[in-house]
PDB file of N, CA and C in Angstrom:
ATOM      1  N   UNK A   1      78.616  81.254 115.631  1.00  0.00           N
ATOM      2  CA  UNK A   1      79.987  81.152 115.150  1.00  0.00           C
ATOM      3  C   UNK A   1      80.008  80.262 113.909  1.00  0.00           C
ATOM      4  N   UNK A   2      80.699  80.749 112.577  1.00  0.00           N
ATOM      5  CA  UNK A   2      80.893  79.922 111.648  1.00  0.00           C
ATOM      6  C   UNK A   2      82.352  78.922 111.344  1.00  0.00           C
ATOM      7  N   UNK A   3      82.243  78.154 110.527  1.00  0.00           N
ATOM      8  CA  UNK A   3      83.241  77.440 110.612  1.00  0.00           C
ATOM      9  C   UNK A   3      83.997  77.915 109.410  1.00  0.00           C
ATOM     10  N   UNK A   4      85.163  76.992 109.128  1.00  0.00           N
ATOM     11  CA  UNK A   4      85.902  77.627 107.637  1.00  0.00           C
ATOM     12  C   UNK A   4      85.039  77.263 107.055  1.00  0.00           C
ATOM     13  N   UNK A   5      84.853  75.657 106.913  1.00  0.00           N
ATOM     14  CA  UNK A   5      83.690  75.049 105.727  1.00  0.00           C
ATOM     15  C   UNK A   5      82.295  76.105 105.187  1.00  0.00           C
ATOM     16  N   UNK A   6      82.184  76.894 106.443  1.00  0.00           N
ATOM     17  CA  UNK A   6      80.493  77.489 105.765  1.00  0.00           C
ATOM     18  C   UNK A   6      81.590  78.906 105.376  1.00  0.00           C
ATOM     19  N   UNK A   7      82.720  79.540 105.600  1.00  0.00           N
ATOM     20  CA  UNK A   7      83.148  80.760 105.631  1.00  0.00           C
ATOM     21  C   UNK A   7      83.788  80.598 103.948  1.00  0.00           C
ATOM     22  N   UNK A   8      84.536  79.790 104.301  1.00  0.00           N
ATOM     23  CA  UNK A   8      85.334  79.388 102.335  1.00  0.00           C
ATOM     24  C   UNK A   8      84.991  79.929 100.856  1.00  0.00           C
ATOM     25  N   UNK A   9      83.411  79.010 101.104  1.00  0.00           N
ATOM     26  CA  UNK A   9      82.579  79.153 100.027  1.00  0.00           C
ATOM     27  C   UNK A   9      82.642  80.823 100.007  1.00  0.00           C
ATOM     28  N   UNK A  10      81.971  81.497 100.541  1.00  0.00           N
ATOM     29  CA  UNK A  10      81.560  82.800 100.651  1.00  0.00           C
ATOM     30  C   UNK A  10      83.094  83.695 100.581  1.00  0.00           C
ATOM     31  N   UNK A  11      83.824  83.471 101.086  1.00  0.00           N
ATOM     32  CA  UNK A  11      85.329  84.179 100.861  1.00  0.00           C
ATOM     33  C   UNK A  11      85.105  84.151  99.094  1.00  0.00           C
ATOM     34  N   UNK A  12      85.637  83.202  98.526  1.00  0.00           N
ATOM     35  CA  UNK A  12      85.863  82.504  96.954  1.00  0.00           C
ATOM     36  C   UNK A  12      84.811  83.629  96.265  1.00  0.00           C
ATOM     37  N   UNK A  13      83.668  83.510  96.844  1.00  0.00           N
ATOM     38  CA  UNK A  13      82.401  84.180  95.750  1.00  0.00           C
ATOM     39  C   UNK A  13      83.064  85.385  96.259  1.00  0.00           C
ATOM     40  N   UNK A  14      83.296  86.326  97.099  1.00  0.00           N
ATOM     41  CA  UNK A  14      83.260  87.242  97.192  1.00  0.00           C
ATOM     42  C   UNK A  14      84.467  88.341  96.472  1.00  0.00           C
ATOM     43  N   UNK A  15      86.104  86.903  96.464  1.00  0.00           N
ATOM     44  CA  UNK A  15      87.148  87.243  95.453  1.00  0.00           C
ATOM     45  C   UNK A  15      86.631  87.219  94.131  1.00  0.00           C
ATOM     46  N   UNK A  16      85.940  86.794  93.866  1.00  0.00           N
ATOM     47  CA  UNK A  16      85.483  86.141  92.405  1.00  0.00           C
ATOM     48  C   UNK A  16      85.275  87.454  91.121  1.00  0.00           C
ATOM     49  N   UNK A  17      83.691  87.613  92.627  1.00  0.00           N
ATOM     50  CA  UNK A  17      83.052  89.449  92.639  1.00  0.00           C
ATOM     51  C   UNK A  17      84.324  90.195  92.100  1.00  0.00           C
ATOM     52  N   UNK A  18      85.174  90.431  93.381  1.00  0.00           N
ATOM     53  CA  UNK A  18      86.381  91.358  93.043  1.00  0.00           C
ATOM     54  C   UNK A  18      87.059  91.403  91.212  1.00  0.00           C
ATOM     55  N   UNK A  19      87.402  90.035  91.696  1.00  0.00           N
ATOM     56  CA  UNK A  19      88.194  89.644  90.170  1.00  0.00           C
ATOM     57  C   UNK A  19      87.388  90.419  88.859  1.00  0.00           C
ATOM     58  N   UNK A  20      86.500  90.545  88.987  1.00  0.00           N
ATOM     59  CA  UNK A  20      85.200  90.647  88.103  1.00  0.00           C
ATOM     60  C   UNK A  20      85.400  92.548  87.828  1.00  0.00           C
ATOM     61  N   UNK A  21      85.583  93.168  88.852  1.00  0.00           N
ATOM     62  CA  UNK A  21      85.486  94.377  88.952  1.00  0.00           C
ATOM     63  C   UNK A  21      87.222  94.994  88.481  1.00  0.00           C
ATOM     64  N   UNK A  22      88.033  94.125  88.748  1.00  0.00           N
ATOM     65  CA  UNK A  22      89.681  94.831  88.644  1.00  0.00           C
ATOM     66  C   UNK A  22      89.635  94.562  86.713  1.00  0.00           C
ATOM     67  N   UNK A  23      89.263  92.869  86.142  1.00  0.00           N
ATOM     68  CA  UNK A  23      88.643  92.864  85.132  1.00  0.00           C
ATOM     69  C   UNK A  23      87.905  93.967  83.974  1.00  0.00           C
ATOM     70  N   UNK A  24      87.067  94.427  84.791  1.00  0.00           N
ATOM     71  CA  UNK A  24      86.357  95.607  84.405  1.00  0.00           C
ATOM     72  C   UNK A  24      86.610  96.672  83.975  1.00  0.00           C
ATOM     73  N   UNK A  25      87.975  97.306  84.883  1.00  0.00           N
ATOM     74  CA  UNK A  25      88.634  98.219  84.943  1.00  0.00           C
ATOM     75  C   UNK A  25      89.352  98.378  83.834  1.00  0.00           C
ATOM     76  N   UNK A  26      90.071  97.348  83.105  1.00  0.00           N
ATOM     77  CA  UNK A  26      90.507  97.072  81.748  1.00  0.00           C
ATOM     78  C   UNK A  26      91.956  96.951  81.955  1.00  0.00           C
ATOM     79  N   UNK A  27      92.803  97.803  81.370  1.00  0.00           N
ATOM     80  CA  UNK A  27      94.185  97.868  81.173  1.00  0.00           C
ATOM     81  C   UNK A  27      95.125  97.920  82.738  1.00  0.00           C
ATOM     82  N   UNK A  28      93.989  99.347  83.611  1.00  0.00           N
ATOM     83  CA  UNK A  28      95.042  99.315  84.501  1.00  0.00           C
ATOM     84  C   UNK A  28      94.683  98.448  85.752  1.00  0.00           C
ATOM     85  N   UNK A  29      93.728  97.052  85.960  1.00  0.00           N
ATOM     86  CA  UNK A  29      93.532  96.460  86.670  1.00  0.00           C
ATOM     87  C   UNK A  29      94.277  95.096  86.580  1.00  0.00           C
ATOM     88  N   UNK A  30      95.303  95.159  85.303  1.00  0.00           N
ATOM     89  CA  UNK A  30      95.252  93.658  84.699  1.00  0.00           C
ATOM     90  C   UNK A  30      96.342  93.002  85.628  1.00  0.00           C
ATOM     91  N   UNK A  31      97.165  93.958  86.587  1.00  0.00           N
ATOM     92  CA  UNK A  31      97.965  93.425  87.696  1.00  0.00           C
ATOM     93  C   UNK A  31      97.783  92.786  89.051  1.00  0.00           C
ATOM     94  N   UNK A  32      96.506  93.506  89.519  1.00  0.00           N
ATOM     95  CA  UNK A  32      95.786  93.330  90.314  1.00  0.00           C
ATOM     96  C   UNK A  32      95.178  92.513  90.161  1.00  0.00           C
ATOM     97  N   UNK A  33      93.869  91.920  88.858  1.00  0.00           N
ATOM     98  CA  UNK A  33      93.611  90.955  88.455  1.00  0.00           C
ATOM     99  C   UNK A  33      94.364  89.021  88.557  1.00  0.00           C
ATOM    100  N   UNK A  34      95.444  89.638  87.942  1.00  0.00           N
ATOM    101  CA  UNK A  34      96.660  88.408  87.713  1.00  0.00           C
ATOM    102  C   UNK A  34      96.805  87.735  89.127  1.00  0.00           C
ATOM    103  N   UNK A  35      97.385  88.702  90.041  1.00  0.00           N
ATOM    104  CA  UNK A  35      97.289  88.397  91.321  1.00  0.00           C
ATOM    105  C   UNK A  35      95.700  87.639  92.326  1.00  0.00           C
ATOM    106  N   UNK A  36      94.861  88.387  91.755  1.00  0.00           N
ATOM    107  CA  UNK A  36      93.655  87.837  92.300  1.00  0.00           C
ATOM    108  C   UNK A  36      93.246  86.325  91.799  1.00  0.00           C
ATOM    109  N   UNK A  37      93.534  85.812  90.454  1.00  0.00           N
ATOM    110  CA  UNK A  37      93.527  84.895  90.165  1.00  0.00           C
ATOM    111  C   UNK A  37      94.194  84.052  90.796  1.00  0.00           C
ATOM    112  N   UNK A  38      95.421  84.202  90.863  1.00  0.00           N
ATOM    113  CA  UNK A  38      96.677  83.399  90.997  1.00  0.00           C
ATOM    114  C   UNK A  38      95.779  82.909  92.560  1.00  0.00           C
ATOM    115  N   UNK A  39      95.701  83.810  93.529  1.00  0.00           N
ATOM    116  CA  UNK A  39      94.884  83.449  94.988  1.00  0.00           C
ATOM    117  C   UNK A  39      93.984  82.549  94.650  1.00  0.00           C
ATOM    118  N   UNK A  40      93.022  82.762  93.777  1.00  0.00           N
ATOM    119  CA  UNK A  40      92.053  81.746  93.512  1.00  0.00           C
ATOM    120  C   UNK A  40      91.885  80.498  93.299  1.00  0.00           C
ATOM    121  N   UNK A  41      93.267  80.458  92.465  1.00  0.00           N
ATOM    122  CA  UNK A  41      93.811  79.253  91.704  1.00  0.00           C
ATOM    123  C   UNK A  41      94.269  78.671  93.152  1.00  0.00           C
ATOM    124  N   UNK A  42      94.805  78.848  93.837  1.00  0.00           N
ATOM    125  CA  UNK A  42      95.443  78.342  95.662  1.00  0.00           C
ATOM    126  C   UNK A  42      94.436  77.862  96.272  1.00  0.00           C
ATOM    127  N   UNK A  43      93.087  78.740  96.113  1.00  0.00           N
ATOM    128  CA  UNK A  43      92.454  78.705  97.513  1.00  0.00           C
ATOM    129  C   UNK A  43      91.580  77.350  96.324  1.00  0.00           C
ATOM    130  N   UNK A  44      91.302  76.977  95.619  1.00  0.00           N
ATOM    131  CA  UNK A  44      90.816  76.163  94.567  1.00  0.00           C
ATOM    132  C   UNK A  44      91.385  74.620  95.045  1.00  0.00           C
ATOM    133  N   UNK A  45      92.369  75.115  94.670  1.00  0.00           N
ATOM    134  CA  UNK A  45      93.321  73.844  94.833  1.00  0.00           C
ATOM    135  C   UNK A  45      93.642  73.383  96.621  1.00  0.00           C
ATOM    136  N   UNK A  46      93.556  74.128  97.475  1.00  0.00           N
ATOM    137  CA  UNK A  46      93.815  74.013  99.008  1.00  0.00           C
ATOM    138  C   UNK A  46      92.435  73.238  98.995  1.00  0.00           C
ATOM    139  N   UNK A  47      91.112  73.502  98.345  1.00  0.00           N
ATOM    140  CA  UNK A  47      89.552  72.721  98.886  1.00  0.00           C
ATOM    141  C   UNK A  47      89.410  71.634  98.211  1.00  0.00           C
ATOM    142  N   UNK A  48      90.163  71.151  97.131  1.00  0.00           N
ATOM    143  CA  UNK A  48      90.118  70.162  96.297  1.00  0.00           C
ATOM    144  C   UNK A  48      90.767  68.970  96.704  1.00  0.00           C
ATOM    145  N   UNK A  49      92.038  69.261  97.594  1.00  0.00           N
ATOM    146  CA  UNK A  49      93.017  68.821  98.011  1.00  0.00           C
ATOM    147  C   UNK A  49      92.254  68.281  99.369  1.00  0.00           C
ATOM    148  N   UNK A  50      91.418  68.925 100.283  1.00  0.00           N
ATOM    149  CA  UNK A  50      91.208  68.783 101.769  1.00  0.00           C
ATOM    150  C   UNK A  50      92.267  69.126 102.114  1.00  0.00           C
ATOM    151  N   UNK A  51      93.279  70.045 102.068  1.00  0.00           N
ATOM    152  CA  UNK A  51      94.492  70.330 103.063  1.00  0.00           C
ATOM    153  C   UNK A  51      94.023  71.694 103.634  1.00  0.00           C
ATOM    154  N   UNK A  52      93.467  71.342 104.995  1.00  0.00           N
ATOM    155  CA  UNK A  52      93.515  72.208 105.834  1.00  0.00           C
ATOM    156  C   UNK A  52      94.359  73.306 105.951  1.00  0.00           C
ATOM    157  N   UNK A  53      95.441  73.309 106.541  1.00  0.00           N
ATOM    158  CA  UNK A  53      96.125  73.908 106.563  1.00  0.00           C
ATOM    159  C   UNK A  53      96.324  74.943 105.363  1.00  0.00           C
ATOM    160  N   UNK A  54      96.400  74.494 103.899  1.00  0.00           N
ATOM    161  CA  UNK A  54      96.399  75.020 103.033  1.00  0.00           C
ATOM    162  C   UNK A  54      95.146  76.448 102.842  1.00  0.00           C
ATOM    163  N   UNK A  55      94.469  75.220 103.405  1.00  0.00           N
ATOM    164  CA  UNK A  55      92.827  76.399 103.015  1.00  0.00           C
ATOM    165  C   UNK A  55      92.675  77.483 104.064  1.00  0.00           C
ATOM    166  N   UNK A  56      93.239  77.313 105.486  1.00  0.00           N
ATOM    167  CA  UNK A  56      93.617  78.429 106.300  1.00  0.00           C
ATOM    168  C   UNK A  56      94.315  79.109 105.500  1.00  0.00           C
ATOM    169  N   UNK A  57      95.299  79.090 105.102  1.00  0.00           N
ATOM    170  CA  UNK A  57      96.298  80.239 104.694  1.00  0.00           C
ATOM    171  C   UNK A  57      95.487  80.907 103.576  1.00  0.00           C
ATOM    172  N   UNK A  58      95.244  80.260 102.579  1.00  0.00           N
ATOM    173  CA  UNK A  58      94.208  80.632 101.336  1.00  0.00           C
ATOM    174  C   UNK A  58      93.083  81.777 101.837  1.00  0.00           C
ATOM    175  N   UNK A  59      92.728  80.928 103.078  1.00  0.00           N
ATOM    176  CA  UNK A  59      91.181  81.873 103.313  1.00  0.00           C
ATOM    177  C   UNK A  59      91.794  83.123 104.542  1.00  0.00           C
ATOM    178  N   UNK A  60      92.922  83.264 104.565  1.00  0.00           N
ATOM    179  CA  UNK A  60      93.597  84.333 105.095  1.00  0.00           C
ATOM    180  C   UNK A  60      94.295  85.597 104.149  1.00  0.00           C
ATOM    181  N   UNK A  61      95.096  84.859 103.111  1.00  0.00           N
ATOM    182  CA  UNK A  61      94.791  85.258 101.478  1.00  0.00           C
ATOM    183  C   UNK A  61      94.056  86.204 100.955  1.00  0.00           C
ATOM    184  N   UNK A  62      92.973  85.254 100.660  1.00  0.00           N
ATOM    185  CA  UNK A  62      91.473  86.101 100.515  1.00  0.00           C
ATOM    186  C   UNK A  62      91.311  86.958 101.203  1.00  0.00           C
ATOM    187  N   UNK A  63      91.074  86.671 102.565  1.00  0.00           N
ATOM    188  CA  UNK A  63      90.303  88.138 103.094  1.00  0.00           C
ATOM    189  C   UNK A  63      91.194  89.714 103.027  1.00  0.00           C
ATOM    190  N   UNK A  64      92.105  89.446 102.341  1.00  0.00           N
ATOM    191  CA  UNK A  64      94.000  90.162 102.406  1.00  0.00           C
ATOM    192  C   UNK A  64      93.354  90.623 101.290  1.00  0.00           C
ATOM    193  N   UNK A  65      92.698  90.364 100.278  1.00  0.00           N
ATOM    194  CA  UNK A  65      92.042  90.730  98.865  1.00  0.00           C
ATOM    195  C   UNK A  65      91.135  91.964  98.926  1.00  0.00           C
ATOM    196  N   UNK A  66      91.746  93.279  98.279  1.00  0.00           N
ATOM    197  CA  UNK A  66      90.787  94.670  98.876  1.00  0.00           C
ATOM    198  C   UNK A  66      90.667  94.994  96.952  1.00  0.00           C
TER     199      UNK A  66
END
């Protein structure tokens, strides 16, 4: 069983990936993109912070990220 602490990291890289690919897409990803950031920018700030709570919701967020 993993914890958030080892799960977090790996969520983040894996939006990151995403971000990278809607990016890619060019013109018609740039909404999808915006949004993926904006999560990032949260789940960033929820691990910087130590607010638990925050980083649950964040890393619930994320996995919401297709």
């Amino acid at each position: 069983m993993s914890s958030l602490g080892d799960e977090y990291p790996i969520e983040q890289a894996r939006v990151r990936e995403l971000l990278g690919q809607y990016k890619f897409i060019g013109p018609a990803g740039t909404f999808g993109a915006t949004m993926i950031e904006q999560t990032l920018q949260r789940a960033d700030t929820a691990a910087l912070s130590g607010d638990v709570v925050a980083m649950i919701r964040s890393y619930q967020e994320m996995k919401d990220c297709k």
